[in-house]
C-alpha atoms as a PDB file:
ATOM      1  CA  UNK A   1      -6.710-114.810  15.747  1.00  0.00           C
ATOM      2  CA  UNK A   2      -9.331-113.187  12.533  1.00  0.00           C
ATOM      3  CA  UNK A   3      -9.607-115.199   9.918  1.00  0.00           C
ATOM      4  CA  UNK A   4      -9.435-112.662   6.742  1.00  0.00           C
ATOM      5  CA  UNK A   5     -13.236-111.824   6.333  1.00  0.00           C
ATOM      6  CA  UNK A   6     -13.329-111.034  10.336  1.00  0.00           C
ATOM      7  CA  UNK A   7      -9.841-109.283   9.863  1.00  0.00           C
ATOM      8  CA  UNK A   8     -11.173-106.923   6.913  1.00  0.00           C
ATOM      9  CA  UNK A   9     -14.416-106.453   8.855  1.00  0.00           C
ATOM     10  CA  UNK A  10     -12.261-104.972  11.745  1.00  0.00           C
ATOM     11  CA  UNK A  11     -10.890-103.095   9.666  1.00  0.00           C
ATOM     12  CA  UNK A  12     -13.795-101.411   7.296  1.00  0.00           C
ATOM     13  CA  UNK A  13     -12.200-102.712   4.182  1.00  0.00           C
ATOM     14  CA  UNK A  14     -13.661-106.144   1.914  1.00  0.00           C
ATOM     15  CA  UNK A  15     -11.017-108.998   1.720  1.00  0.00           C
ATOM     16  CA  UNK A  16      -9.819-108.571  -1.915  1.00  0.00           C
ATOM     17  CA  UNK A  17      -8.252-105.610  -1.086  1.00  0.00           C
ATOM     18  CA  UNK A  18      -6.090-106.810   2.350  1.00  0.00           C
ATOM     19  CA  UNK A  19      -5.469-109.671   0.119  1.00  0.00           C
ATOM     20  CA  UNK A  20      -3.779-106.877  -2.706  1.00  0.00           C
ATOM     21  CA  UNK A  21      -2.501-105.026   0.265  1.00  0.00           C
ATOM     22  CA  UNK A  22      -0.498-107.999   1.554  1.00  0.00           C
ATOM     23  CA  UNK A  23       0.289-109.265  -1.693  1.00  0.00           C
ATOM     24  CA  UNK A  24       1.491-105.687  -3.268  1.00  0.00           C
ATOM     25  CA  UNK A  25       2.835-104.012  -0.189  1.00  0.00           C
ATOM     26  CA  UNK A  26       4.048-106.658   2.143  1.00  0.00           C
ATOM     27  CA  UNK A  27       2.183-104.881   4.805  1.00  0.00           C
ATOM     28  CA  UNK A  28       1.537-107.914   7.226  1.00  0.00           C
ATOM     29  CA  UNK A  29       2.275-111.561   7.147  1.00  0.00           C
ATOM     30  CA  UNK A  30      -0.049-113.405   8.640  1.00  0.00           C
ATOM     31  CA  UNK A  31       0.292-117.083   9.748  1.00  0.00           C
ATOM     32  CA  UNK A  32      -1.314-119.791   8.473  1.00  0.00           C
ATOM     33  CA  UNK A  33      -3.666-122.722   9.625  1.00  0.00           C
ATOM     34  CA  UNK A  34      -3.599-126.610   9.141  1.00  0.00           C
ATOM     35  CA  UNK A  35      -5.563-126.325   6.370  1.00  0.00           C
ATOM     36  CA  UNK A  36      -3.572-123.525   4.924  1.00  0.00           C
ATOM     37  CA  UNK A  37      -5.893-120.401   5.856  1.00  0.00           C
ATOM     38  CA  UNK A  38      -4.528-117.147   6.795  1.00  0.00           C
ATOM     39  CA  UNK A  39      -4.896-116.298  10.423  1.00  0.00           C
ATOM     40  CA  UNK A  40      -4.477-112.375  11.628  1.00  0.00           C
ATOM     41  CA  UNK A  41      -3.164-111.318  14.593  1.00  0.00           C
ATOM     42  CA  UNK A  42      -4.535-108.311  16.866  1.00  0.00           C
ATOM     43  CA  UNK A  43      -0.666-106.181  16.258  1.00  0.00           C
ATOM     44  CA  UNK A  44      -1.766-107.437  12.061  1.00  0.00           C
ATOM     45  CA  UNK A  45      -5.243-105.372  12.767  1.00  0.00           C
ATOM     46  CA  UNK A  46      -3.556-102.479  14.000  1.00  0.00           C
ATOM     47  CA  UNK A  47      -1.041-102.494  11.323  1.00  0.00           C
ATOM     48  CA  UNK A  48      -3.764-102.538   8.664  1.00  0.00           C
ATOM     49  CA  UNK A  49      -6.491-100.271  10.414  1.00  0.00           C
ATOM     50  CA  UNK A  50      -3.231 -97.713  10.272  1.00  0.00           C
ATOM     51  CA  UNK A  51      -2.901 -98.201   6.448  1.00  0.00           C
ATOM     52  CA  UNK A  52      -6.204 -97.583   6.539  1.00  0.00           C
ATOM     53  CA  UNK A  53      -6.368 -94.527   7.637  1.00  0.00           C
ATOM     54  CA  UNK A  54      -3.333 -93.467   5.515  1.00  0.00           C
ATOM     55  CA  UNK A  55      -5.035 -94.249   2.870  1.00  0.00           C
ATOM     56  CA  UNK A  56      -8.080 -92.457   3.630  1.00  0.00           C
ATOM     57  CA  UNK A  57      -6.174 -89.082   4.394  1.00  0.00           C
ATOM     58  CA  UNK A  58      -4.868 -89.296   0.904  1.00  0.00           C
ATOM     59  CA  UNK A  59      -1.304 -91.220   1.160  1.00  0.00           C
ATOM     60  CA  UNK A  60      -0.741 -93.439  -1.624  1.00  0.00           C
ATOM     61  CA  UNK A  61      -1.327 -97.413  -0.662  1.00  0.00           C
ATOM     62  CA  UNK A  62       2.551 -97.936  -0.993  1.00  0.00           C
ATOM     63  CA  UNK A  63       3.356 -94.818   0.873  1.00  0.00           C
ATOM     64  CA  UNK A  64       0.746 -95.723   3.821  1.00  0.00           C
ATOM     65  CA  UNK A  65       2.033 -99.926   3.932  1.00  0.00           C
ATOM     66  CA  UNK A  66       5.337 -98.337   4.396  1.00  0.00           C
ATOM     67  CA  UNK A  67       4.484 -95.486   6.882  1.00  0.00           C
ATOM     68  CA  UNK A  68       2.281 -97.997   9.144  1.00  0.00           C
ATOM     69  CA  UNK A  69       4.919-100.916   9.522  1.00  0.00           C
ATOM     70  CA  UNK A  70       7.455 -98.218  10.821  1.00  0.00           C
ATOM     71  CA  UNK A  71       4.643 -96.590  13.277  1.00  0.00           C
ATOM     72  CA  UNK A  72       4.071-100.582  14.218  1.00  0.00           C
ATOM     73  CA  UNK A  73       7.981-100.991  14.867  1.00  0.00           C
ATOM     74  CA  UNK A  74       8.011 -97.961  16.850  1.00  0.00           C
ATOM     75  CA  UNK A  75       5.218 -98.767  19.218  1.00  0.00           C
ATOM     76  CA  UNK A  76       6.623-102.157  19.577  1.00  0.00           C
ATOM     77  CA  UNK A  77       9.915-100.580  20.985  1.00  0.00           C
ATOM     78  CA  UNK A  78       7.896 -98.812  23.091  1.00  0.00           C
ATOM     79  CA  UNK A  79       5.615-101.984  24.001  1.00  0.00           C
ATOM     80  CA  UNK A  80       8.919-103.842  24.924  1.00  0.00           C
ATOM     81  CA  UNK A  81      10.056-101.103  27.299  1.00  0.00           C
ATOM     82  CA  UNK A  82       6.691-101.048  29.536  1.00  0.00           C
ATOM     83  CA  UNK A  83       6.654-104.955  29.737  1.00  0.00           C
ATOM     84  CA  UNK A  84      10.312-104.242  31.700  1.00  0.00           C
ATOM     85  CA  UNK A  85       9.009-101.405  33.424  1.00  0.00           C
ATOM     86  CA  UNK A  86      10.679 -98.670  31.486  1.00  0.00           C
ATOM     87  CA  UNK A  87       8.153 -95.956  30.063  1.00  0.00           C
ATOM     88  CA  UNK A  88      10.985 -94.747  27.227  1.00  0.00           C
ATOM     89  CA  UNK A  89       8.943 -92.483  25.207  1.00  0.00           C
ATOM     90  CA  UNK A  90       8.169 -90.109  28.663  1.00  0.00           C
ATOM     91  CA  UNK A  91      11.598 -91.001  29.594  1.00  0.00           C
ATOM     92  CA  UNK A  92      13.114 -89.393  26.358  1.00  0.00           C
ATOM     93  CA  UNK A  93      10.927 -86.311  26.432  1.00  0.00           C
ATOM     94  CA  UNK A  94      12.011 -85.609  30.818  1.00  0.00           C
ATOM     95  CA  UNK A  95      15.721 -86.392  29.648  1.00  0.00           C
ATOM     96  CA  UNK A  96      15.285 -83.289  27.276  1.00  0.00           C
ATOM     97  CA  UNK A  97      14.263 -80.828  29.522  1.00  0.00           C
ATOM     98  CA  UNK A  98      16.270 -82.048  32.712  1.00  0.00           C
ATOM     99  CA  UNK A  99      19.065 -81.112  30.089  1.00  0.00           C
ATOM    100  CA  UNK A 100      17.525 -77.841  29.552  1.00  0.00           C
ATOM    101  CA  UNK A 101      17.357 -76.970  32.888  1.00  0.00           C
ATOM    102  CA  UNK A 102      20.756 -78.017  33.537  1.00  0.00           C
ATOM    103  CA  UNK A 103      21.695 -76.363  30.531  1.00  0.00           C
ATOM    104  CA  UNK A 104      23.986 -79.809  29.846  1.00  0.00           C
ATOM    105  CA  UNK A 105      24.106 -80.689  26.280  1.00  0.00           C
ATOM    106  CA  UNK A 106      25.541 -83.595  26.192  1.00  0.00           C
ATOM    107  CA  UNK A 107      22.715 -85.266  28.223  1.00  0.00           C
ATOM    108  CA  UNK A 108      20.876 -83.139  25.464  1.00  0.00           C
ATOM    109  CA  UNK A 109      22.469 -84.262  22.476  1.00  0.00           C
ATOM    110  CA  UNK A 110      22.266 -87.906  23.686  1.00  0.00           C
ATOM    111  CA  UNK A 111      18.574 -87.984  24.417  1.00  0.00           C
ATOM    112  CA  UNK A 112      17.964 -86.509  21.036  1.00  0.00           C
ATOM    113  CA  UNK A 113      19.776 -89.122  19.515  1.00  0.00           C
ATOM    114  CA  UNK A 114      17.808 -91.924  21.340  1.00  0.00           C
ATOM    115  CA  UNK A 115      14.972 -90.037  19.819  1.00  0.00           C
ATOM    116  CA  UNK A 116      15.298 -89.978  16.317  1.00  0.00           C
ATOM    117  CA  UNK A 117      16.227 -93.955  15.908  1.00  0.00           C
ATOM    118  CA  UNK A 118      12.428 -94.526  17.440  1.00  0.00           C
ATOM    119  CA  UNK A 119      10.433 -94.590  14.353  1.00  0.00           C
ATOM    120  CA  UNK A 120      10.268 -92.798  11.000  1.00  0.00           C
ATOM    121  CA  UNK A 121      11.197 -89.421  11.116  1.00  0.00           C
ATOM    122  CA  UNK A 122       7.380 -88.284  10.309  1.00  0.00           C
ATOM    123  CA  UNK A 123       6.174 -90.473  13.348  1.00  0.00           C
ATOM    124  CA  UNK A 124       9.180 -89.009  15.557  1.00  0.00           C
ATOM    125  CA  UNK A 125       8.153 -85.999  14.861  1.00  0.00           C
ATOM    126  CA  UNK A 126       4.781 -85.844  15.514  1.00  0.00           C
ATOM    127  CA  UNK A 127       4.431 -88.268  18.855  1.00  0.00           C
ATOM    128  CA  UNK A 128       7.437 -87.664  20.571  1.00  0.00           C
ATOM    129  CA  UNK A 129       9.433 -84.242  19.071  1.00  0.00           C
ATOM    130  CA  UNK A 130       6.333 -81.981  19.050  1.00  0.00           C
ATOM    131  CA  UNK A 131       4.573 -83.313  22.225  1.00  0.00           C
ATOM    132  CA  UNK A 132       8.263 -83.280  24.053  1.00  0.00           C
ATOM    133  CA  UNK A 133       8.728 -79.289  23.030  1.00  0.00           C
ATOM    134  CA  UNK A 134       4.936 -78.718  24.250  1.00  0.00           C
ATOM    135  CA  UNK A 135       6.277 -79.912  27.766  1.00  0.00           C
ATOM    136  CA  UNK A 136       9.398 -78.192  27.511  1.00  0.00           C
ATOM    137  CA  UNK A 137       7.141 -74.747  26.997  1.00  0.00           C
ATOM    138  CA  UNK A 138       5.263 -75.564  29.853  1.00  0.00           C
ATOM    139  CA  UNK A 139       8.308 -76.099  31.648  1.00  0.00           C
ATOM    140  CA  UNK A 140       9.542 -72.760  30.829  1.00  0.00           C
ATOM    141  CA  UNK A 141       6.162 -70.936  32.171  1.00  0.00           C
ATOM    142  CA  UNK A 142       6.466 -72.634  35.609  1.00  0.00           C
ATOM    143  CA  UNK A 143      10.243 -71.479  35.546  1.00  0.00           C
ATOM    144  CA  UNK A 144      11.528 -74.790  35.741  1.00  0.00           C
ATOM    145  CA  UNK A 145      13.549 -74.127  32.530  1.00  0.00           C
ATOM    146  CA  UNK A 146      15.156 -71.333  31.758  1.00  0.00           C
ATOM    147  CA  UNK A 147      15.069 -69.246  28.357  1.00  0.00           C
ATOM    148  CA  UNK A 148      19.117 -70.596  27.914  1.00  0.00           C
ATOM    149  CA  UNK A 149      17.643 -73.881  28.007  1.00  0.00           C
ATOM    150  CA  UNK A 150      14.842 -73.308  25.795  1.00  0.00           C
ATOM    151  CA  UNK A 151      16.892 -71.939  23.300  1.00  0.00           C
ATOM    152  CA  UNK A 152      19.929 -74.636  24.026  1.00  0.00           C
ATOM    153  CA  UNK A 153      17.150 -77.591  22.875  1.00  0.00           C
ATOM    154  CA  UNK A 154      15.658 -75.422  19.865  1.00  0.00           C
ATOM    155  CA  UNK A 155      18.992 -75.014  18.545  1.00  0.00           C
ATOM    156  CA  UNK A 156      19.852 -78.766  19.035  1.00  0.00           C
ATOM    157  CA  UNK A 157      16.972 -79.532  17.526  1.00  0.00           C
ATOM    158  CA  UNK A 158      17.185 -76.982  14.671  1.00  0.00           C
ATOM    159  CA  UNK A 159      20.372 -78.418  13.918  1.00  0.00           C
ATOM    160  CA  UNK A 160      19.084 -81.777  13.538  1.00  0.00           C
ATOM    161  CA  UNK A 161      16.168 -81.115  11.214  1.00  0.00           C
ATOM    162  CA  UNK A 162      18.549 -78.698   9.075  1.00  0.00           C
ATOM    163  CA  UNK A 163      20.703 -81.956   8.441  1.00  0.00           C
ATOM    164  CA  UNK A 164      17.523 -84.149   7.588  1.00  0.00           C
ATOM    165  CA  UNK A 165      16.405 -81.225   5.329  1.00  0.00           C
ATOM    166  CA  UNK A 166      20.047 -81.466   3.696  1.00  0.00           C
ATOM    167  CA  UNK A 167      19.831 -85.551   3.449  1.00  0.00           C
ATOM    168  CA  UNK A 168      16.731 -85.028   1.994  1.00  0.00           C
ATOM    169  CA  UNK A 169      17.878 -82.499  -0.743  1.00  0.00           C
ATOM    170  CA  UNK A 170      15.086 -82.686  -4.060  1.00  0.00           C
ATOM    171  CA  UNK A 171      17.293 -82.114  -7.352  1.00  0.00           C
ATOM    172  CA  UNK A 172      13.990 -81.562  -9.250  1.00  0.00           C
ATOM    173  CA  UNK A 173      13.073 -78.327 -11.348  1.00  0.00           C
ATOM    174  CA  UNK A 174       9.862 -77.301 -12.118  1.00  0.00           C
ATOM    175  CA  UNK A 175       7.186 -76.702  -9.592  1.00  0.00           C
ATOM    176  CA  UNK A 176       8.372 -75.836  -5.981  1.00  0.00           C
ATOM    177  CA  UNK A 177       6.843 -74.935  -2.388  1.00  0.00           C
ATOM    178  CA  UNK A 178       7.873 -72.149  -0.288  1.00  0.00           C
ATOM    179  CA  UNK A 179       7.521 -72.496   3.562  1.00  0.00           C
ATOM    180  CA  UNK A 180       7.831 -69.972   6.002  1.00  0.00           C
ATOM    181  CA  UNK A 181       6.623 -67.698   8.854  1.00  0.00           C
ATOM    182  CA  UNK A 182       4.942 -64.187   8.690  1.00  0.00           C
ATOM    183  CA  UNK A 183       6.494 -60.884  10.127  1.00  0.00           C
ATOM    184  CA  UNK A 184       7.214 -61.556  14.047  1.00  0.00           C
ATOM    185  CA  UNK A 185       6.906 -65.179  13.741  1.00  0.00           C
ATOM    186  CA  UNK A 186       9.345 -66.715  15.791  1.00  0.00           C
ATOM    187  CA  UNK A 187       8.341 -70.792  16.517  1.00  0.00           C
ATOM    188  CA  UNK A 188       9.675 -72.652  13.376  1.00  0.00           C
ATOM    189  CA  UNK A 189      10.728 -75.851  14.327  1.00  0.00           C
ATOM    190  CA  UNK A 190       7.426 -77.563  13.329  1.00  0.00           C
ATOM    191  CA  UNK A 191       6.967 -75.815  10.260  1.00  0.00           C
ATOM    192  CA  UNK A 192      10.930 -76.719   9.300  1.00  0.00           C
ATOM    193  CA  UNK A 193       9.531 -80.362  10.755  1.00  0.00           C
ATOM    194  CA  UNK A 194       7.151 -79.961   7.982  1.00  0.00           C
ATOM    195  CA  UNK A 195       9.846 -79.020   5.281  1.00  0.00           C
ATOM    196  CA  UNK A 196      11.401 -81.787   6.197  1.00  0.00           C
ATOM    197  CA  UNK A 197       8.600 -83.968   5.582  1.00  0.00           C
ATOM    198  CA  UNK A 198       7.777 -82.341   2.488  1.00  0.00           C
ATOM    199  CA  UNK A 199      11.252 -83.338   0.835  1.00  0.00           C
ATOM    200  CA  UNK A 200      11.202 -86.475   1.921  1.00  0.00           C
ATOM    201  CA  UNK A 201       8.058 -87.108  -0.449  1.00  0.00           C
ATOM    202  CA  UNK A 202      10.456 -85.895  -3.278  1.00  0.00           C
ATOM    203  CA  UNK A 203       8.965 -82.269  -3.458  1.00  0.00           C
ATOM    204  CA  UNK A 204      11.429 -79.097  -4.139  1.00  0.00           C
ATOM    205  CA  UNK A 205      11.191 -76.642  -1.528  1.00  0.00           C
ATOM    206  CA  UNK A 206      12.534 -73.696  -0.240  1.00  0.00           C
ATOM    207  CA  UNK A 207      12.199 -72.839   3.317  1.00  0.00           C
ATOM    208  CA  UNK A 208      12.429 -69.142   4.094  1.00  0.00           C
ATOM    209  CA  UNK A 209      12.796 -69.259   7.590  1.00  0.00           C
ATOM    210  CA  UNK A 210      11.331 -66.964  10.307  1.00  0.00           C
ATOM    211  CA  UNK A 211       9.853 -63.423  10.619  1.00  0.00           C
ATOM    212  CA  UNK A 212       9.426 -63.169   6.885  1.00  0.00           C
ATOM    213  CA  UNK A 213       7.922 -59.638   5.329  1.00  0.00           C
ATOM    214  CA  UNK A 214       5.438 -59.543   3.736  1.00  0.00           C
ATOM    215  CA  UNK A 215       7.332 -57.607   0.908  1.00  0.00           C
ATOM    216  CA  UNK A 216       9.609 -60.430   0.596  1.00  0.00           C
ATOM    217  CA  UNK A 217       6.743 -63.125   0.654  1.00  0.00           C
ATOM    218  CA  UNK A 218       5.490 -60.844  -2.528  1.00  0.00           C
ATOM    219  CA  UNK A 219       8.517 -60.732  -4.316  1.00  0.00           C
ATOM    220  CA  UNK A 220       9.287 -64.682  -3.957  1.00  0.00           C
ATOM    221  CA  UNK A 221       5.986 -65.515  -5.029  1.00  0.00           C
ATOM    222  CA  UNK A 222       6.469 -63.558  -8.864  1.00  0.00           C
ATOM    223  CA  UNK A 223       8.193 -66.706  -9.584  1.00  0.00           C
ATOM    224  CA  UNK A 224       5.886 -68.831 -12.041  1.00  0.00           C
ATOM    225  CA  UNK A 225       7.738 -71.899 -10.849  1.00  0.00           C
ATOM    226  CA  UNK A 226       6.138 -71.611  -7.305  1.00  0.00           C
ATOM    227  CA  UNK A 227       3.526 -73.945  -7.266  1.00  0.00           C
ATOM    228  CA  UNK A 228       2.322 -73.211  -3.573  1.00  0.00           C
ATOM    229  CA  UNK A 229       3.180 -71.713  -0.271  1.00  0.00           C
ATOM    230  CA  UNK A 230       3.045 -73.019   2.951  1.00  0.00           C
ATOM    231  CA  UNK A 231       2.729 -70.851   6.590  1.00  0.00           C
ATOM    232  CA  UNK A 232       2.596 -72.154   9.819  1.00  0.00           C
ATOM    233  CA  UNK A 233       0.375 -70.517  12.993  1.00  0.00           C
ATOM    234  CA  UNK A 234       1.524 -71.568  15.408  1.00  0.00           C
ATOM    235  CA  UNK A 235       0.596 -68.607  18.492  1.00  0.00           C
ATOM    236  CA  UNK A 236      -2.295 -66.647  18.490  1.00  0.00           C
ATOM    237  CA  UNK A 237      -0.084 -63.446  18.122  1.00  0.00           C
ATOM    238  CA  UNK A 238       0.563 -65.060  14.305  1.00  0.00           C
ATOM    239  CA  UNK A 239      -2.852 -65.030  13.292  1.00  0.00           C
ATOM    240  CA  UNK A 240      -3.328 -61.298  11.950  1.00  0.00           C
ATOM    241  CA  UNK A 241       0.577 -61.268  10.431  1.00  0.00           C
ATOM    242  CA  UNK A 242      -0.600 -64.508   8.521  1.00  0.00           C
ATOM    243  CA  UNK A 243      -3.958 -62.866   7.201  1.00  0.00           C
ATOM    244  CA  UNK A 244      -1.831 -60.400   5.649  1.00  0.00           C
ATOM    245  CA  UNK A 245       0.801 -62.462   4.128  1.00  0.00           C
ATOM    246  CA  UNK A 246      -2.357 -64.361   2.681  1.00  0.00           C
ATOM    247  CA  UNK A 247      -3.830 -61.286   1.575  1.00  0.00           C
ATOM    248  CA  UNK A 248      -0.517 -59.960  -0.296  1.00  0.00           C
ATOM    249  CA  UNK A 249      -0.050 -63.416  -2.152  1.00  0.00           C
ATOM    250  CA  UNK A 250      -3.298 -64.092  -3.272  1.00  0.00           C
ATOM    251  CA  UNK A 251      -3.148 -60.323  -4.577  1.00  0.00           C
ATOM    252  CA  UNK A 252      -0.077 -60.970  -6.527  1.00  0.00           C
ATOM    253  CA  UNK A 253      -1.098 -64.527  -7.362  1.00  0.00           C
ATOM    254  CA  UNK A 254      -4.365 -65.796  -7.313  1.00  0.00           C
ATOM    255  CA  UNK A 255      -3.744 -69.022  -8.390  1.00  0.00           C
ATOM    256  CA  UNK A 256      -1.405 -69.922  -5.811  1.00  0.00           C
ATOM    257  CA  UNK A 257      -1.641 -72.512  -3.444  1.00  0.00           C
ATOM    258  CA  UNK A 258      -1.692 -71.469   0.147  1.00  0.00           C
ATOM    259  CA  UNK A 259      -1.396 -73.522   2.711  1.00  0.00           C
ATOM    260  CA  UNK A 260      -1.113 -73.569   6.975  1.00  0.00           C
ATOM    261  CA  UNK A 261      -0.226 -75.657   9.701  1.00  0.00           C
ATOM    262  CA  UNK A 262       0.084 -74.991  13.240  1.00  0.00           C
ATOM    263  CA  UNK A 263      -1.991 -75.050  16.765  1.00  0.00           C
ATOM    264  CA  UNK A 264      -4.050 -71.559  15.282  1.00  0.00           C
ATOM    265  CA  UNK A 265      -4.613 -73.047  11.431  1.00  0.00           C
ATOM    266  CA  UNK A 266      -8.114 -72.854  12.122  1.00  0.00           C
ATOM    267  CA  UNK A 267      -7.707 -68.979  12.538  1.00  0.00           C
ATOM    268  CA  UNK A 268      -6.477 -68.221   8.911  1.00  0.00           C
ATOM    269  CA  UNK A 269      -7.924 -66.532   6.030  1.00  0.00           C
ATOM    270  CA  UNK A 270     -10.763 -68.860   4.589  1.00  0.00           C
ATOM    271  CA  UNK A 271     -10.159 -70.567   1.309  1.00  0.00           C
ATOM    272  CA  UNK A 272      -6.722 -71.635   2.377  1.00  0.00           C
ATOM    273  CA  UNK A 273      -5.949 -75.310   2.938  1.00  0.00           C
ATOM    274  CA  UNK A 274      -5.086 -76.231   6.491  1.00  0.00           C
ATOM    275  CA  UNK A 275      -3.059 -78.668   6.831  1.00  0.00           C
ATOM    276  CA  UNK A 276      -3.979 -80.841  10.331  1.00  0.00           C
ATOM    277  CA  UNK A 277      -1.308 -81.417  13.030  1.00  0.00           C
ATOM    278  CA  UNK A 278       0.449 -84.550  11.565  1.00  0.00           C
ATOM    279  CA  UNK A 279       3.254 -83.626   9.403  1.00  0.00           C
ATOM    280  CA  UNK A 280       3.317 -86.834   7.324  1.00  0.00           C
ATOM    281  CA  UNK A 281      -0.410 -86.744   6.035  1.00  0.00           C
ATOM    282  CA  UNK A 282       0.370 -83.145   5.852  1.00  0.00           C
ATOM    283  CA  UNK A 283       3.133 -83.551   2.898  1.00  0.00           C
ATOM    284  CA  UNK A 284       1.469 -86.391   0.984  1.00  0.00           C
ATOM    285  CA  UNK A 285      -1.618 -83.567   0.768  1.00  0.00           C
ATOM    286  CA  UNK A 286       0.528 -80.451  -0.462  1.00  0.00           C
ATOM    287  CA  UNK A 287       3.137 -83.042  -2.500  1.00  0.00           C
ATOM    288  CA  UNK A 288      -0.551 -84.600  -4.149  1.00  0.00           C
ATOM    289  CA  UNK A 289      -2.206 -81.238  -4.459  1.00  0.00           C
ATOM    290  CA  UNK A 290       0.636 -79.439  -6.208  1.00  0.00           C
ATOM    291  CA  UNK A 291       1.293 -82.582  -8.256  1.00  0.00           C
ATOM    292  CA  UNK A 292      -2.497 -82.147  -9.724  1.00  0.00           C
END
């Protein structure tokens, strides 16, 4: 057990503020002593060196207690499971693709399911969804999976993150974000992830889907209520389709945010922001950034 100056000292921040962070945000409870002094535990740490980080990417401190108590109760599931022997989260992701190999969605539909009740849908997303459609690529190259199954889990999955999107509807007016891919960009399900995400932080957005030309990127852009566009890269082919779509909306508005996510963000146009490869600090950095 830390007392609270060892527990802030683990965690690079001074006492007074865990103490406001507890106090405002709830964001750990820890016990107490005899003599009435609070006492941290190592799962408390974790829990606050998480905010911590939230914070420091940008989240808000409400935003980041909330986000790292539902990371905490998702690794605790998964904590439970290995202390009976039962590795879930790799579990989960082999379920998936022994369902796209066998092409049986119901096995499919079930593991999704047991996926999306495993956390907040931002930490879903981005350590089990993402990492479990990695493997089911690589699956695919070795020939294990079939392009049926490929496309039987992207559409299950597609389907899932179209009804979040809907749950998730913003009613606001005013400033908006478009998302979308470039011309022959075909891997959306992160960037519609992303959308997702986005939303959830209460921001109005349109997503424009795949294979989008650059024509139409122009013409959507001539609205003055677009605040910012976002473009995901997520294959190497991407990278010169993007640098055009870049090129065309900076040309038709310069002040325009532009954004990108994806495995080949590092391969855009400079000047644009790139986002990182967790969709949660991703939104709270467009939804501040448009905001300002």
């Amino acid at each position: 057990m830390y007392t609270i100056k060892r527990a802030a000292e683990q965690v690079g921040i001074s006492p007074a503020t865990l103490r406001a962070w507890e106090r405002r945000y709830a964001v750990v409870t820890p016990q107490r002593s005899d003599g009435g002094y609070r006492l941290y535990g190592d799962d408390d740490v974790r829990v606050l060196e998480a905010m911590a980080r939230l914070v420091a990417e940008g989240w808000s401190p409400s935003q980041a207690a909330r986000e790292a108590r539902e990371q905490a109760s998702a690794q605790s599931v998964g904590l439970t499971d290995d202390a009976v022997g039962v590795d879930r989260s790799p579990a989960v992701s082999e379920t998936v693709i022994e369902a796209a190999a066998t092409l049986d969605a119901a096995l499919l539909g079930a593991a999704l399911d047991e996926m999306f009740t495993r956390g907040s849908f931002e930490a879903v997303v981005d350590t089990r969804l993402l990492p479990t459609l990695t493997a089911l690529g690589e699956a695919w190259e070795t020939g294990r999976v079939s392009v049926a199954g490929e496309h039987l889990v992207a559409h299950a999955v597609m389907r899932r993150l179209g009804t979040a999107y809907e749950a998730a509807a913003s009613v606001g007016s005013g400033a908006r974000v478009l998302l979308g891919l470039a011309p022959g960009g075909r891997h959306e399900l992160g960037l519609f992830a992303f959308a997702v995400a986005l939303r959830r932080r209460g921001v109005s957005t349109h997503y424009l889907g795949a294979d989008l030309p650059v024509a139409d990127w122009v013409h959507a852009v001539r609205d003055r209520e677009v605040a910012a566009v976002v473009l995901a890269v997520p294959c190497p082919t991407d990278v010169e389709a993007t640098a055009a779509v870049v090129g065309a909306v900076r040309a038709q508005r310069p002040d325009l945010l532009t954004a990108v996510g994806g495995s080949e963000q590092d391969q855009a146009p400079e000047g644009v922001l790139r986002l990182g490869h967790g969709i949660g600090a991703a939104a709270v950095t467009v939804a501040e950034a448009i905001r300002r």
